[in-house]
Protein backbone atom coordinates (compact mmCIF):
# COMPACT_ATOMS: atom_id res chain seq x y z
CA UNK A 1 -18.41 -16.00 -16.37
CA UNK A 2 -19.97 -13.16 -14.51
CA UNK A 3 -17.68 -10.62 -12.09
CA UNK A 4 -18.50 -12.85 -9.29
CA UNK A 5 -17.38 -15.75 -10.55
CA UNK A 6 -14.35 -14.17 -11.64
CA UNK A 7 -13.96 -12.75 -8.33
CA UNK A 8 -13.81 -15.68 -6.41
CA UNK A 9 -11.45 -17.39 -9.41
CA UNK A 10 -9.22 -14.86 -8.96
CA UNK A 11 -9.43 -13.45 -5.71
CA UNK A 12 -10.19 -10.06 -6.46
CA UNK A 13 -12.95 -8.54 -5.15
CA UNK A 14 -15.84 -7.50 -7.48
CA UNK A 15 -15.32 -3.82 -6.58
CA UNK A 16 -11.40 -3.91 -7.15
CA UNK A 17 -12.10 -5.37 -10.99
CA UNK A 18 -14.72 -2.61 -11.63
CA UNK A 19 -12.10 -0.51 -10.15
CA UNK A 20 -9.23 -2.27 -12.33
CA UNK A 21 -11.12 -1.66 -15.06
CA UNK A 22 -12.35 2.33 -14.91
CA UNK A 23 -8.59 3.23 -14.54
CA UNK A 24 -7.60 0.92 -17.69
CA UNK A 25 -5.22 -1.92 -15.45
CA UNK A 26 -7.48 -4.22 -17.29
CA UNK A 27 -9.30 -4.16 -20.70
CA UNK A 28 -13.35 -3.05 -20.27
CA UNK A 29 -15.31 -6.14 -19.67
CA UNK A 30 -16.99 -8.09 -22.80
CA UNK A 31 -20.75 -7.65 -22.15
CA UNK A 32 -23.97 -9.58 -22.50
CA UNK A 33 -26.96 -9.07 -23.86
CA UNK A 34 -28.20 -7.70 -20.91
CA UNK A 35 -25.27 -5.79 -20.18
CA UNK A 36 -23.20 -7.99 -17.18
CA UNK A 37 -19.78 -7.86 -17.58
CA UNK A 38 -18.21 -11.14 -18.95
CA UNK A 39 -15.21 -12.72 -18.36
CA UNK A 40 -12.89 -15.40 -19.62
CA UNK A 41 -10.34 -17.56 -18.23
CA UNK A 42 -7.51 -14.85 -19.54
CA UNK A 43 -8.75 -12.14 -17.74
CA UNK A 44 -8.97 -14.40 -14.51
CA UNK A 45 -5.25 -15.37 -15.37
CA UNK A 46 -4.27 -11.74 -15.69
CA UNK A 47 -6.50 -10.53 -12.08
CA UNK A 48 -4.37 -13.30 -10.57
CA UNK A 49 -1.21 -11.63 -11.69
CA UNK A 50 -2.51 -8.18 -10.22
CA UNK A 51 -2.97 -10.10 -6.92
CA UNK A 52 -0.06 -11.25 -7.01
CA UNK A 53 1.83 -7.98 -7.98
CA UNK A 54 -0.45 -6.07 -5.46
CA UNK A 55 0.48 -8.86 -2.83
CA UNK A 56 4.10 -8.11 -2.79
CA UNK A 57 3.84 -4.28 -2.52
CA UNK A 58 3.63 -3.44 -6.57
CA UNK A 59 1.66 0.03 -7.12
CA UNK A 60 -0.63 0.28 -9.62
CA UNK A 61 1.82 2.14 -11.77
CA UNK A 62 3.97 -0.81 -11.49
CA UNK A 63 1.66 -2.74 -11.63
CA UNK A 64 0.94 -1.66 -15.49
CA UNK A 65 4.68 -1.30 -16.34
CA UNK A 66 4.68 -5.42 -15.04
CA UNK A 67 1.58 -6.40 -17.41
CA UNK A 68 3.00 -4.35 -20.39
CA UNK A 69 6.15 -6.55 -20.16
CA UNK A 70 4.10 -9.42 -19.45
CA UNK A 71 2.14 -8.98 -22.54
CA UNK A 72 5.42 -8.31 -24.56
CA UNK A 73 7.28 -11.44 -25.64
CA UNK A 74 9.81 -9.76 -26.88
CA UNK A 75 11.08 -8.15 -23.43
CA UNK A 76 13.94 -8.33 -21.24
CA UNK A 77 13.86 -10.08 -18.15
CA UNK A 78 16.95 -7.14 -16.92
CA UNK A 79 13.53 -4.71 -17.05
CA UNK A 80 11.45 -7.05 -15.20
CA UNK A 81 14.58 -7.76 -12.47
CA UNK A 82 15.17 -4.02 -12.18
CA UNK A 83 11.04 -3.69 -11.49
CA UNK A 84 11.35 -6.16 -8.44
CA UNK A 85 14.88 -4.80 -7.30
CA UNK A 86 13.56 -1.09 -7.25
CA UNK A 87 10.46 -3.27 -5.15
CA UNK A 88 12.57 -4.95 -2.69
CA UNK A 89 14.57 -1.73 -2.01
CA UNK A 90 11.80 0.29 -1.24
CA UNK A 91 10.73 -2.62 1.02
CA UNK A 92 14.08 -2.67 2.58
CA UNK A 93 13.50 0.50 3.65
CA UNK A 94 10.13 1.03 4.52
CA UNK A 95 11.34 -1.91 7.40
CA UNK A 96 14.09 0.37 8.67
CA UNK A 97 11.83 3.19 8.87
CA UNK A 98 9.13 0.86 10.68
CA UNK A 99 11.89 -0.63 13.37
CA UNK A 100 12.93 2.71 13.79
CA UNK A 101 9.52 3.71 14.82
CA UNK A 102 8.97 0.30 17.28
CA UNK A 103 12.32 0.63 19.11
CA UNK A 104 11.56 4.87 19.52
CA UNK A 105 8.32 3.65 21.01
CA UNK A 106 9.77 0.69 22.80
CA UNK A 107 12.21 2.91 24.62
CA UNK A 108 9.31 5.44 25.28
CA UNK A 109 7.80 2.42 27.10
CA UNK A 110 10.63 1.89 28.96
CA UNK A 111 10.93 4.99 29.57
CA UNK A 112 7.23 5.44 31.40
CA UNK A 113 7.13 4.18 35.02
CA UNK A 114 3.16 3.30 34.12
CA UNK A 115 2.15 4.65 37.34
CA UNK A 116 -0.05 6.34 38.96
CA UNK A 117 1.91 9.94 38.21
CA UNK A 118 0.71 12.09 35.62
CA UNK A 119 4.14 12.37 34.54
CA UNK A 120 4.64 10.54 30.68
CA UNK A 121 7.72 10.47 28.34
CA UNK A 122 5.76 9.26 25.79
CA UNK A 123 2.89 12.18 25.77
CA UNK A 124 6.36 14.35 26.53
CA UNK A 125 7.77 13.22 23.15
CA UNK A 126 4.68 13.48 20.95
CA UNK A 127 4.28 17.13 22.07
CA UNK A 128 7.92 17.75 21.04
CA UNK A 129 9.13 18.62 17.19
CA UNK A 130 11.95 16.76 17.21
CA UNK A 131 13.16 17.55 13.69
CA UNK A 132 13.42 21.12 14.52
CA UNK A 133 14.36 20.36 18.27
CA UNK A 134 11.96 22.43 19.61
CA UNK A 135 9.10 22.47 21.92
CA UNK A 136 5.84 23.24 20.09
CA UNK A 137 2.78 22.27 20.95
CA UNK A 138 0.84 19.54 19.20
CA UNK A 139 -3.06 18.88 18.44
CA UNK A 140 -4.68 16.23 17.60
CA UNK A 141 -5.78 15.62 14.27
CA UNK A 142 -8.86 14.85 12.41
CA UNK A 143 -7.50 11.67 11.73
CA UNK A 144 -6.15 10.67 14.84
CA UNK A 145 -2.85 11.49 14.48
CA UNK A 146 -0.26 14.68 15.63
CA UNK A 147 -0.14 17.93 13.46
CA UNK A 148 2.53 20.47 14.59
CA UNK A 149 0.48 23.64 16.03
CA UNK A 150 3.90 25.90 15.16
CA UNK A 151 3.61 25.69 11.54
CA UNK A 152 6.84 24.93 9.36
């Protein structure tokens, strides 16, 4: 089958296999005559499993540590359990971190009368360092976001 048909078997976008494949996740392509790439049903099966992986957080790196066991049928399923326990910590706390960041902002929120005053906790806050404690001002970045003018 061609890369679109393997695309919408797997659910991988075209781009992401040519992608899998230039940074060896997946074997190069078989090719016709013409030169299209070719696929089988096994390399369907195995761009499911990257969905999958990539689904619930894997990296790529982890991603090829999860195939190479996959592939070996002489593993241990303790490496594969470690793989997804190292996973679900990291996803433990990336969901602290986050509802760290929602209640800070939900107390800014509070915080702001949302009037007609200039006066804002939450610009107040942003324009602060807090992990130094001091008052520095901040710019804008390219992309969008704060970048500490002071310099540390």
């Amino acid at each position: 089958m061609n890369i679109g048909d393997a695309a919408t078997r797997s659910g991988v976008s075209a781009k992401m296999i040519r992608y899998y494949e230039q940074i060896g996740l997946i074997p190069p392509a078989a090719r016709t005559a013409s030169g299209y790439r070719s696929y089988g049903t096994s390399e369907v099966h195995m761009l499911r499993f990257i969905a999958r992986a990539r689904d619930l957080g894997f990296s790529i790196r982890e991603i090829t540590g999860l195939l190479d066991l996959w592939r070996k049928k002489d593993r241990r399923s303790a490496d594969v359990k470690a793989l997804a326990q190292a996973r679900v910590r990291d996803l433990r706390d990336k969901i602290e971190r986050m509802q760290d960041m929602a209640d800070t902002l939900e107390d800014l929120a509070n915080a702001c009368a949302g009037n007609e005053r200039p006066s804002c906790p939450i610009l107040q806050r942003l324009e602060t360092t807090e992990a130094s404690g001091e008052d520095s001002p901040a710019r804008p970045s390219r992309s969008g976001g704060f970048k500490d003018r002071g310099g540390s």
